[in-house]
PDB file of N, CA and C in Angstrom:
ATOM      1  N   UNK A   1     -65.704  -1.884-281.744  1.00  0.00           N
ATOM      2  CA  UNK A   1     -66.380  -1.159-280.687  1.00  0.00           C
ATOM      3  C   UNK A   1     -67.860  -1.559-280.603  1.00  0.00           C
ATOM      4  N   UNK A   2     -68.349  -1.503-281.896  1.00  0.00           N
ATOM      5  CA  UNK A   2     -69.606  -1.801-281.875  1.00  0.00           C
ATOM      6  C   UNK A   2     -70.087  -3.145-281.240  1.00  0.00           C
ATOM      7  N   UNK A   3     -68.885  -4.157-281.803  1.00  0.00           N
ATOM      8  CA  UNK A   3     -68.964  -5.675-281.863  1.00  0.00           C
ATOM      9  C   UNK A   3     -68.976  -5.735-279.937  1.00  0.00           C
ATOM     10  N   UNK A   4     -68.463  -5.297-279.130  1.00  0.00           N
ATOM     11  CA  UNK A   4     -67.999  -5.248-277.918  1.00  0.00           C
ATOM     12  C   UNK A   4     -69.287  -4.457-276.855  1.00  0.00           C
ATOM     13  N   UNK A   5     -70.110  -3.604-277.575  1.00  0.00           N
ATOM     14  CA  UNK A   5     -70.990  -3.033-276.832  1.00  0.00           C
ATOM     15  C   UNK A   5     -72.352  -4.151-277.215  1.00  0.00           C
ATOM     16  N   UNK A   6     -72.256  -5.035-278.542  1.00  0.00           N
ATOM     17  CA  UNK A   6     -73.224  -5.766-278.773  1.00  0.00           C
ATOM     18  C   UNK A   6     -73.488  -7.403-277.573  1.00  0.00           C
ATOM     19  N   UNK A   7     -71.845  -7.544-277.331  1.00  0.00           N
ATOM     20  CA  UNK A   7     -71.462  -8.494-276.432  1.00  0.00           C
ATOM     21  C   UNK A   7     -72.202  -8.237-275.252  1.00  0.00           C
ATOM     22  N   UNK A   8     -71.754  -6.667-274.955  1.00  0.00           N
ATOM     23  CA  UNK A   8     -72.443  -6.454-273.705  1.00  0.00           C
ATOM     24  C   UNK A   8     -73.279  -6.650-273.358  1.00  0.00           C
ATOM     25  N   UNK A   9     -74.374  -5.968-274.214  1.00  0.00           N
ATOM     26  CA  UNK A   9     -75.946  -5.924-274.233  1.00  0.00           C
ATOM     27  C   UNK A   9     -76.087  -7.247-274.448  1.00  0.00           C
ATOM     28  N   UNK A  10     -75.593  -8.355-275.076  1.00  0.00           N
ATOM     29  CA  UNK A  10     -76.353  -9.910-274.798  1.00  0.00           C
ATOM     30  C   UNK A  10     -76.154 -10.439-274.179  1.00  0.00           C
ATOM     31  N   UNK A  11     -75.183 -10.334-273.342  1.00  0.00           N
ATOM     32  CA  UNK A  11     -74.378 -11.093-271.764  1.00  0.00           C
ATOM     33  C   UNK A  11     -75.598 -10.126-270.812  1.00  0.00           C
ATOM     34  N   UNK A  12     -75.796  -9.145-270.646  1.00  0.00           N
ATOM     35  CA  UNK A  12     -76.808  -8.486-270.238  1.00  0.00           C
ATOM     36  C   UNK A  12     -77.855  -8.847-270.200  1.00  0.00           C
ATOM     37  N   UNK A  13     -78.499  -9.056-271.384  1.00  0.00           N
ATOM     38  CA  UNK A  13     -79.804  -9.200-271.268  1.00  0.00           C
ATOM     39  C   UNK A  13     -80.026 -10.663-271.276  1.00  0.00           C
ATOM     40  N   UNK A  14     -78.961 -11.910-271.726  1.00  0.00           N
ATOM     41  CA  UNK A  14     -79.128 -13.125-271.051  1.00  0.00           C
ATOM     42  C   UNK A  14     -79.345 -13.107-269.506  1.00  0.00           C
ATOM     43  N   UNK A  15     -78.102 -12.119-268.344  1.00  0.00           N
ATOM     44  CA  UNK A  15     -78.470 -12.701-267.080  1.00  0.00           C
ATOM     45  C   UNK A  15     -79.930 -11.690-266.544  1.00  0.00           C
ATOM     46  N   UNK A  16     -80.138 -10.477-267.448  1.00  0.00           N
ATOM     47  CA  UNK A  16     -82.143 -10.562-267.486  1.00  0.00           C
ATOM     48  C   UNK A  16     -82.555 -11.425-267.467  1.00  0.00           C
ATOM     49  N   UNK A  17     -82.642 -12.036-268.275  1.00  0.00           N
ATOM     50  CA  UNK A  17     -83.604 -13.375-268.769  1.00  0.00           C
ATOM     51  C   UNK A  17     -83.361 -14.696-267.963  1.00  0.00           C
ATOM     52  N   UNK A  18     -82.065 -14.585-267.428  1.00  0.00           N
ATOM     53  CA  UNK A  18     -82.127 -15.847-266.145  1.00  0.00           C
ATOM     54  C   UNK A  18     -82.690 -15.462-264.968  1.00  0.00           C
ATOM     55  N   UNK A  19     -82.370 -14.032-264.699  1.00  0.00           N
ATOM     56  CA  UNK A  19     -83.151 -12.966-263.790  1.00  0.00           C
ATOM     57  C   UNK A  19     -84.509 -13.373-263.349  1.00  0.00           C
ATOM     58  N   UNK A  20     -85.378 -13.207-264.500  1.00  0.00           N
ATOM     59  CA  UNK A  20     -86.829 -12.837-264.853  1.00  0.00           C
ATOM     60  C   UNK A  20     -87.032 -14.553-264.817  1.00  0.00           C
ATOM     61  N   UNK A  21     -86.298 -15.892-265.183  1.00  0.00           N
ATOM     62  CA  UNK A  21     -86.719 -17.031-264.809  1.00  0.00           C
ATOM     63  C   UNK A  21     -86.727 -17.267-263.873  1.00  0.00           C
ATOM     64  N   UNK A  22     -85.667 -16.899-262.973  1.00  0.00           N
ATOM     65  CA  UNK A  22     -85.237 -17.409-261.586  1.00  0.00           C
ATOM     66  C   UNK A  22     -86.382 -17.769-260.597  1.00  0.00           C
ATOM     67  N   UNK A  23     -87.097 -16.006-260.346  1.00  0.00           N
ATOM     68  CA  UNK A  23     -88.136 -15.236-260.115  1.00  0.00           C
ATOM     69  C   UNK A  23     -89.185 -15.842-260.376  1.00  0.00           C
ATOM     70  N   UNK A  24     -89.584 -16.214-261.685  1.00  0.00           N
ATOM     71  CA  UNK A  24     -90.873 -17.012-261.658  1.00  0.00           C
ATOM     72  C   UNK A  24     -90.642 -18.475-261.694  1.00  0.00           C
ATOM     73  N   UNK A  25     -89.741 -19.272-261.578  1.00  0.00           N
ATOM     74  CA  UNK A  25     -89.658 -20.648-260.750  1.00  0.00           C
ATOM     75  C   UNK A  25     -89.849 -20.278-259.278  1.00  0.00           C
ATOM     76  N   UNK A  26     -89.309 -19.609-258.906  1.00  0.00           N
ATOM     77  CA  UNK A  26     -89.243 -19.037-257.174  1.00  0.00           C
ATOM     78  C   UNK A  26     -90.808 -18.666-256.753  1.00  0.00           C
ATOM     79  N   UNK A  27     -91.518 -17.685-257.992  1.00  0.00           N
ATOM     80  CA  UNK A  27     -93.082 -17.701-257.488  1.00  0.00           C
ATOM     81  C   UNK A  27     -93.936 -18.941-257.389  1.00  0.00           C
ATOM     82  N   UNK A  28     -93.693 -19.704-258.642  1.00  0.00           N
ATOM     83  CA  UNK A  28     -94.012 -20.840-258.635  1.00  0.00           C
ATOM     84  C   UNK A  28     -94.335 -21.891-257.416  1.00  0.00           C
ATOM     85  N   UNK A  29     -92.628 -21.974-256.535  1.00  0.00           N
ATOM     86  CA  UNK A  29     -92.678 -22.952-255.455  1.00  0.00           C
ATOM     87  C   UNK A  29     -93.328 -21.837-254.461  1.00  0.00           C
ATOM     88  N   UNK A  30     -93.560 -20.867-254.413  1.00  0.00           N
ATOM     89  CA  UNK A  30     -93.925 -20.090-253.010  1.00  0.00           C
ATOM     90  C   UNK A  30     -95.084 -19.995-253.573  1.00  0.00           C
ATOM     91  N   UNK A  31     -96.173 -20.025-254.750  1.00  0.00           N
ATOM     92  CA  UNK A  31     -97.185 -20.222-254.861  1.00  0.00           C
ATOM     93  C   UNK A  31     -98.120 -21.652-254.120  1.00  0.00           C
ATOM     94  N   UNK A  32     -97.254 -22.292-254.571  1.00  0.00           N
ATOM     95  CA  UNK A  32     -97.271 -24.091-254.072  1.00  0.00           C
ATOM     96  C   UNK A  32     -97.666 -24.089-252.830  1.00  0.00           C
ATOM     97  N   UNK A  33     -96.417 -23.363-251.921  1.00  0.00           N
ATOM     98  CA  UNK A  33     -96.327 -23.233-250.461  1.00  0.00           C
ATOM     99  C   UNK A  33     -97.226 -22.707-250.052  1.00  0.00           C
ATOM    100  N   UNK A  34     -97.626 -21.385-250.719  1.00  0.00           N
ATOM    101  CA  UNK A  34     -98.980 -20.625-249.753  1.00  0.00           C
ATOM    102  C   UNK A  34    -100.338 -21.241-249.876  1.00  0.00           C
ATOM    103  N   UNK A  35    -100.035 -22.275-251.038  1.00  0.00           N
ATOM    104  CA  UNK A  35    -101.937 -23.165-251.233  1.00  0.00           C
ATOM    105  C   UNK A  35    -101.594 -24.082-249.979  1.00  0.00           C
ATOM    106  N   UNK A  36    -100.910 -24.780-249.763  1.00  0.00           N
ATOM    107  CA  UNK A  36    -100.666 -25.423-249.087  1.00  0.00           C
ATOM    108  C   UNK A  36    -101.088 -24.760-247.151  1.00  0.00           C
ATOM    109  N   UNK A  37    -100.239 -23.974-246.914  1.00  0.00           N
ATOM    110  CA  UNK A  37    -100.533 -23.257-245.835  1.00  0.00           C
ATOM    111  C   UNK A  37    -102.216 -22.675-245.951  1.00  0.00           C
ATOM    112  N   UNK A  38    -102.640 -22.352-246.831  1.00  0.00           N
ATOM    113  CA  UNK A  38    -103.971 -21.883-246.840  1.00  0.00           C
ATOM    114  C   UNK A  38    -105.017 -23.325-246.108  1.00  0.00           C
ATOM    115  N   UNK A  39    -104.694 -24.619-246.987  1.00  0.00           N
ATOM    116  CA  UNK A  39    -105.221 -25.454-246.793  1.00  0.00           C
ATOM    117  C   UNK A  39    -105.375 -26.121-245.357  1.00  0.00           C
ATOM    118  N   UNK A  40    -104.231 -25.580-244.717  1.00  0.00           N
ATOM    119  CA  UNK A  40    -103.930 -26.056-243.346  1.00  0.00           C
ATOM    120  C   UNK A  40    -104.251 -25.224-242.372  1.00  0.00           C
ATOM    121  N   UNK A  41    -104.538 -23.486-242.673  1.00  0.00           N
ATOM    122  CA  UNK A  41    -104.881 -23.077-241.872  1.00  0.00           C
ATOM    123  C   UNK A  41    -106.720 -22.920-242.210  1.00  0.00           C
ATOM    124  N   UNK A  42    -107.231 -23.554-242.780  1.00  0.00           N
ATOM    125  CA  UNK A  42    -108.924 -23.745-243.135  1.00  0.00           C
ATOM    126  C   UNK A  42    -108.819 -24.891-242.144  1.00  0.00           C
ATOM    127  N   UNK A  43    -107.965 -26.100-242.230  1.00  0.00           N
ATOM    128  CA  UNK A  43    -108.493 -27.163-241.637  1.00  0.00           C
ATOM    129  C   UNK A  43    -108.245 -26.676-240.156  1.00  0.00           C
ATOM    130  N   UNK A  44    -107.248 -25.766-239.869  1.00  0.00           N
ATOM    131  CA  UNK A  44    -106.781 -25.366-238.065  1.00  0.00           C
ATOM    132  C   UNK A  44    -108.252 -24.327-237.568  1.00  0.00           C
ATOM    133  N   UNK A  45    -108.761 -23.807-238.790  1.00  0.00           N
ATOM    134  CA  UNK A  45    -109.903 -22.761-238.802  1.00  0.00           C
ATOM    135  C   UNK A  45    -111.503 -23.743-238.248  1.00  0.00           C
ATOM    136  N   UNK A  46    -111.778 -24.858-238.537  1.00  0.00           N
ATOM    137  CA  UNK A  46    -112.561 -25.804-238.542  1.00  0.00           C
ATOM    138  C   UNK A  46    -112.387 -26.634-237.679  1.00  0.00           C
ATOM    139  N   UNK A  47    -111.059 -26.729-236.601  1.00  0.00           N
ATOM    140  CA  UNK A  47    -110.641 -27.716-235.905  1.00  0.00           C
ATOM    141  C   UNK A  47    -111.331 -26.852-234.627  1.00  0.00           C
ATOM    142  N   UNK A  48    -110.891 -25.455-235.117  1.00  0.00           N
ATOM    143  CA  UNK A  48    -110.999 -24.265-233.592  1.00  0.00           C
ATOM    144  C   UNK A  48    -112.365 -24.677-233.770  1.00  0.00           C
ATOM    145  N   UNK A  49    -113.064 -24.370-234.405  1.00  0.00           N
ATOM    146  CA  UNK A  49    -114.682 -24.125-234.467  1.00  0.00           C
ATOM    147  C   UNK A  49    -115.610 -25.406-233.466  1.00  0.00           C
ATOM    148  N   UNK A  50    -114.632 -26.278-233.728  1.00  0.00           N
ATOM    149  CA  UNK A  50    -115.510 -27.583-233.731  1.00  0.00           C
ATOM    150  C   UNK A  50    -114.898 -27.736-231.830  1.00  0.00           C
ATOM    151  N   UNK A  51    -113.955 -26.839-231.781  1.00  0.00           N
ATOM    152  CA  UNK A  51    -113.316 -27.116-230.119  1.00  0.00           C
ATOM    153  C   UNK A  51    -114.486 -26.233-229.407  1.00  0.00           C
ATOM    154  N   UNK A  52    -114.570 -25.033-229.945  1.00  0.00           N
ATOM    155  CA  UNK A  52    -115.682 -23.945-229.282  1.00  0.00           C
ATOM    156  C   UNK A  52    -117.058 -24.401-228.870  1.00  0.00           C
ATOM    157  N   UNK A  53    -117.222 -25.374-230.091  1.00  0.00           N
ATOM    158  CA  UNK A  53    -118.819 -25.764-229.901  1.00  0.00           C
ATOM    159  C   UNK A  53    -118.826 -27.018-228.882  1.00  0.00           C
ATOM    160  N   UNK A  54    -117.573 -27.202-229.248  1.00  0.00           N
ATOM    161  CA  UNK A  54    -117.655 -28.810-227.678  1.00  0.00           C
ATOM    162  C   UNK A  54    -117.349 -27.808-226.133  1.00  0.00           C
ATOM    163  N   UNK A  55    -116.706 -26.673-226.250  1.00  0.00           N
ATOM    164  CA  UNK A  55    -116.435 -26.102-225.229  1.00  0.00           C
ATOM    165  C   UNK A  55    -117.667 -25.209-224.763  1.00  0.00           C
ATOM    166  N   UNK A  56    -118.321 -24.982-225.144  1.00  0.00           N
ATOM    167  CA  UNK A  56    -120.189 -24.288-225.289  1.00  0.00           C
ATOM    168  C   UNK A  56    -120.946 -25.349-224.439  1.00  0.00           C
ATOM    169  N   UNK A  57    -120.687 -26.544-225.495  1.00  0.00           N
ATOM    170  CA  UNK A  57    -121.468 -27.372-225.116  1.00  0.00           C
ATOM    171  C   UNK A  57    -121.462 -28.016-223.688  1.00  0.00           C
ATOM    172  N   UNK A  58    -120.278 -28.571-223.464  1.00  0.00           N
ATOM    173  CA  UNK A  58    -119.558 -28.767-221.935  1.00  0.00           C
ATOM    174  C   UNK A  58    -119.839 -27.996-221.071  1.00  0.00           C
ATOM    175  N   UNK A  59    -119.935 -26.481-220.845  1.00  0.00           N
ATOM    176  CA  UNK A  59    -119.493 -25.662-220.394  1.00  0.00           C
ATOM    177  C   UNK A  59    -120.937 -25.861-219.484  1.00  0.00           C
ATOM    178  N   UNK A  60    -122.058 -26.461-220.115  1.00  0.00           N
ATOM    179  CA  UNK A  60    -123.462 -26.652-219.079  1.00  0.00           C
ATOM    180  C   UNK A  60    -122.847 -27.515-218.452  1.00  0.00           C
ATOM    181  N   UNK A  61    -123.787 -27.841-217.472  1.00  0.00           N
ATOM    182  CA  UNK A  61    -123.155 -28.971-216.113  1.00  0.00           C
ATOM    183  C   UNK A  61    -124.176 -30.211-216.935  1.00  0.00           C
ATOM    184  N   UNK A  62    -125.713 -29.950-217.246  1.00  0.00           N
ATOM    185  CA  UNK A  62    -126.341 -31.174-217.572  1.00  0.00           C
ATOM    186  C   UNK A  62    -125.106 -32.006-218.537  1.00  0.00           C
ATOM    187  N   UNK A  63    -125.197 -31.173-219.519  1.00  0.00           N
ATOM    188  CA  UNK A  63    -124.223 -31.696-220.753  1.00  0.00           C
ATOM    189  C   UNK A  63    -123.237 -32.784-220.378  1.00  0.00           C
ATOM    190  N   UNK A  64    -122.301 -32.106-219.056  1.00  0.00           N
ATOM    191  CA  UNK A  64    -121.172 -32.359-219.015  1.00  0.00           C
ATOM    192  C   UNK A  64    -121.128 -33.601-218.080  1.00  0.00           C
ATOM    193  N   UNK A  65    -122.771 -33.310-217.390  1.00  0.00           N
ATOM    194  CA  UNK A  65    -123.045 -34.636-216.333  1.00  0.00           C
ATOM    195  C   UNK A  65    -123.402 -35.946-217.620  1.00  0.00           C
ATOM    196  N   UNK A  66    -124.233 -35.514-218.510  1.00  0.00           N
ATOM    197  CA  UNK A  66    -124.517 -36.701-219.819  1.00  0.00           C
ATOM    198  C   UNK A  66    -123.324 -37.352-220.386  1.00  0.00           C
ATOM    199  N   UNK A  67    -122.574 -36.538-221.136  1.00  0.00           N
ATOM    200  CA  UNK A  67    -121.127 -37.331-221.556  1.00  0.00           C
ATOM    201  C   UNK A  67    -119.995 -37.927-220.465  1.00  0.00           C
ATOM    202  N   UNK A  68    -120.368 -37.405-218.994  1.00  0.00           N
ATOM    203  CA  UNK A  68    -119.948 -38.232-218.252  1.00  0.00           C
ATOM    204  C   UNK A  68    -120.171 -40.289-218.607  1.00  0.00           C
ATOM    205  N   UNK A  69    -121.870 -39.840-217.856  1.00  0.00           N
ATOM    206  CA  UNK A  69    -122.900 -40.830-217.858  1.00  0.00           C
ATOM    207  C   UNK A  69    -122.578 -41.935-219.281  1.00  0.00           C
ATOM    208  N   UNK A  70    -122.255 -40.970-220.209  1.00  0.00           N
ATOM    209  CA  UNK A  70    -122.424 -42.156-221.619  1.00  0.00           C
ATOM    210  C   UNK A  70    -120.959 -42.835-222.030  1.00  0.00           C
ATOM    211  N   UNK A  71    -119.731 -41.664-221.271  1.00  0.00           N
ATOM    212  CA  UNK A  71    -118.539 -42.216-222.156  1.00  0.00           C
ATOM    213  C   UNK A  71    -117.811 -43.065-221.182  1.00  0.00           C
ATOM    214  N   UNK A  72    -118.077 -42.544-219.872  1.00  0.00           N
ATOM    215  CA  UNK A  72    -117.303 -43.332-218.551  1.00  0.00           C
ATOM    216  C   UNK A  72    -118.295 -44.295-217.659  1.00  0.00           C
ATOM    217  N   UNK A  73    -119.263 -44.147-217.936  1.00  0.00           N
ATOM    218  CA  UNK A  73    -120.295 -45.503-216.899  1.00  0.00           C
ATOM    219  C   UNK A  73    -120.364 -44.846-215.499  1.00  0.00           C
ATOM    220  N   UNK A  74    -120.428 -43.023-215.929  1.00  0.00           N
ATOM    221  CA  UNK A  74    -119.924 -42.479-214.635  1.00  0.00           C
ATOM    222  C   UNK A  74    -121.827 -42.647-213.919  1.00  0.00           C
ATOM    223  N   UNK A  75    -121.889 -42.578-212.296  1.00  0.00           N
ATOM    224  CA  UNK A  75    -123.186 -42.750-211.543  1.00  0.00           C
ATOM    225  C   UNK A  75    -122.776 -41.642-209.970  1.00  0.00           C
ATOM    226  N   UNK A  76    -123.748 -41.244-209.742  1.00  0.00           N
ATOM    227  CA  UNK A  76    -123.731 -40.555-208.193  1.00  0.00           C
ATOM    228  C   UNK A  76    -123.847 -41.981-207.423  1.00  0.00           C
ATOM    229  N   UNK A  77    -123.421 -41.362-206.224  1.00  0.00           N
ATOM    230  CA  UNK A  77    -123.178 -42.472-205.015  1.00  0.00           C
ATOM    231  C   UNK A  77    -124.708 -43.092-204.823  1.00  0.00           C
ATOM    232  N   UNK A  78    -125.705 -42.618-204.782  1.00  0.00           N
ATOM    233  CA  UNK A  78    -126.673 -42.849-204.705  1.00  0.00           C
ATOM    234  C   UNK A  78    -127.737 -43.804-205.428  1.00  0.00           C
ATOM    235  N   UNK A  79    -127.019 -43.674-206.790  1.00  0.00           N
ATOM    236  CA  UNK A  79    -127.278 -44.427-207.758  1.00  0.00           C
ATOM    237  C   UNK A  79    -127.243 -46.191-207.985  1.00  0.00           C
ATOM    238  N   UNK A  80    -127.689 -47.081-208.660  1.00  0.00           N
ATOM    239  CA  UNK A  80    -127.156 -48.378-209.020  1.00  0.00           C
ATOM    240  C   UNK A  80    -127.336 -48.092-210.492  1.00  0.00           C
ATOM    241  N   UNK A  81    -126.165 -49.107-210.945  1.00  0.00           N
ATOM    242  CA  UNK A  81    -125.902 -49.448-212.690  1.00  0.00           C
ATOM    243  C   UNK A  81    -126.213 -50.339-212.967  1.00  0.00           C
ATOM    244  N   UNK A  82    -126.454 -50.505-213.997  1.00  0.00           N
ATOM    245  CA  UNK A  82    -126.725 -52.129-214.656  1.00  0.00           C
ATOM    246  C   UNK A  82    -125.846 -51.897-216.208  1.00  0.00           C
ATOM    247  N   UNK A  83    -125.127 -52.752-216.270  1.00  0.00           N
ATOM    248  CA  UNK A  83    -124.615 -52.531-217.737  1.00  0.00           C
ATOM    249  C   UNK A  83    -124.551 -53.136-218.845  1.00  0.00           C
ATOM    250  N   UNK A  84    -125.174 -52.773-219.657  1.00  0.00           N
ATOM    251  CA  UNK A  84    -125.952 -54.157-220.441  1.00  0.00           C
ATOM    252  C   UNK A  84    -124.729 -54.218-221.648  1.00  0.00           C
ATOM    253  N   UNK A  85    -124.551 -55.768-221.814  1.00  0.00           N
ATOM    254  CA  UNK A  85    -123.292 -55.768-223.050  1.00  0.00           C
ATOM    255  C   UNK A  85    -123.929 -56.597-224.218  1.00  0.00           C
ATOM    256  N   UNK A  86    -124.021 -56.357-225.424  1.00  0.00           N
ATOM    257  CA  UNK A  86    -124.799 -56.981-226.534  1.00  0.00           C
ATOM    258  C   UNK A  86    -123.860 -58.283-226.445  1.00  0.00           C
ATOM    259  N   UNK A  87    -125.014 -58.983-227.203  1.00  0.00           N
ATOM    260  CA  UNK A  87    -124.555 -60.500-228.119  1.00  0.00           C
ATOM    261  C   UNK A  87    -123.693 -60.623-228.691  1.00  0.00           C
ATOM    262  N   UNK A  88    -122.749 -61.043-228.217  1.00  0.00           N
ATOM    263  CA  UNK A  88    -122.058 -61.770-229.537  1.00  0.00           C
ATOM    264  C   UNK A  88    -122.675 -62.323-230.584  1.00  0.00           C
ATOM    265  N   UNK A  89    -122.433 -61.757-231.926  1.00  0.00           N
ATOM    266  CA  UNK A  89    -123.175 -62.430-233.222  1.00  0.00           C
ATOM    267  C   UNK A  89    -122.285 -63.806-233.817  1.00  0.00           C
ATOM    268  N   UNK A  90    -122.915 -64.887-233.677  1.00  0.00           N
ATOM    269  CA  UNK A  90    -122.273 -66.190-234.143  1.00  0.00           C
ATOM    270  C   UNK A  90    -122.767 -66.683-234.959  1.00  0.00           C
ATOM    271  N   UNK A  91    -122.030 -67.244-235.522  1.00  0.00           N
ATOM    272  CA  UNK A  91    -122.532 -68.215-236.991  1.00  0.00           C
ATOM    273  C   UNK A  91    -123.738 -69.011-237.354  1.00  0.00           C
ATOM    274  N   UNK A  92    -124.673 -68.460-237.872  1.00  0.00           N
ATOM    275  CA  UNK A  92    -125.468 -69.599-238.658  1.00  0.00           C
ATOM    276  C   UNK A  92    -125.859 -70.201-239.379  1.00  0.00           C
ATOM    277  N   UNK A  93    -124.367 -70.977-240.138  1.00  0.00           N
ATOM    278  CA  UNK A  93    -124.408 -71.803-240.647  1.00  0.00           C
ATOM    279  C   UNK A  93    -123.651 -72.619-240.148  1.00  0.00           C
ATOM    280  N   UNK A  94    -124.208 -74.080-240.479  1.00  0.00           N
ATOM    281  CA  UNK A  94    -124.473 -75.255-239.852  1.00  0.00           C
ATOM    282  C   UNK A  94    -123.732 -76.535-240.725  1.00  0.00           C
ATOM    283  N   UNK A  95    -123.178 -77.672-240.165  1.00  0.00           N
ATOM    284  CA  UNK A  95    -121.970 -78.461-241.488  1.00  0.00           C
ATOM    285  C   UNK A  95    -123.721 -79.344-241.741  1.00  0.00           C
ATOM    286  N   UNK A  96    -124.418 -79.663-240.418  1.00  0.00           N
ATOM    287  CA  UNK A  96    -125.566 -80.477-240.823  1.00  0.00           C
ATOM    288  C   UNK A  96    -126.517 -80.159-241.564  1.00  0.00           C
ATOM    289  N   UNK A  97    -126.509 -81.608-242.760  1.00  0.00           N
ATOM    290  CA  UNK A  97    -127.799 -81.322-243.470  1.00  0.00           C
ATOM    291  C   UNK A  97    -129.029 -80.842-243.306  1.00  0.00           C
TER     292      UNK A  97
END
């Protein structure tokens, strides 16, 4: 009787103890997961920030007339362009003595 209630209690308290592992392998990977998500929502946190301040910034007309002007070669009708294109940098060195 005794021998049979001792069985019990260690078949017992083994699937405790697989219990209580299971659980902390399982915190483990969902620990993993939430650094992870943290990390991604700092960088989505910094992405917004950096959209707001271009959307601030835009949101003037000068602004929005300048990054025209600088990124597209944009001009009023009224206007003339000139568009200056750098040098090609070429070699100077020479096979002659």
């Amino acid at each position: 009787m005794k021998l049979g209630i001792a069985v019990i209690l260690a078949v017992f308290f083994g699937l405790l103890v697989a219990k209580a592992w299971s659980f902390h392998s399982r915190e483990n990977a969902l620990s993993s997961q939430l650094s992870q998500i943290e990390t991604q929502y700092k960088n989505a946190e910094e992405d917004y920030r950096n959209l707001q301040a271009d959307y601030e910034y835009y949101k003037n007309p000068a602004n929005l007339e300048k990054e025209l002007r600088t990124r597209f070669n944009y001009r009023s009708p009224d206007e003339k362009m000139i568009i200056m294109v750098p040098p090609v940098a070429t070699s100077t060195s020479s096979t002659r003595p």
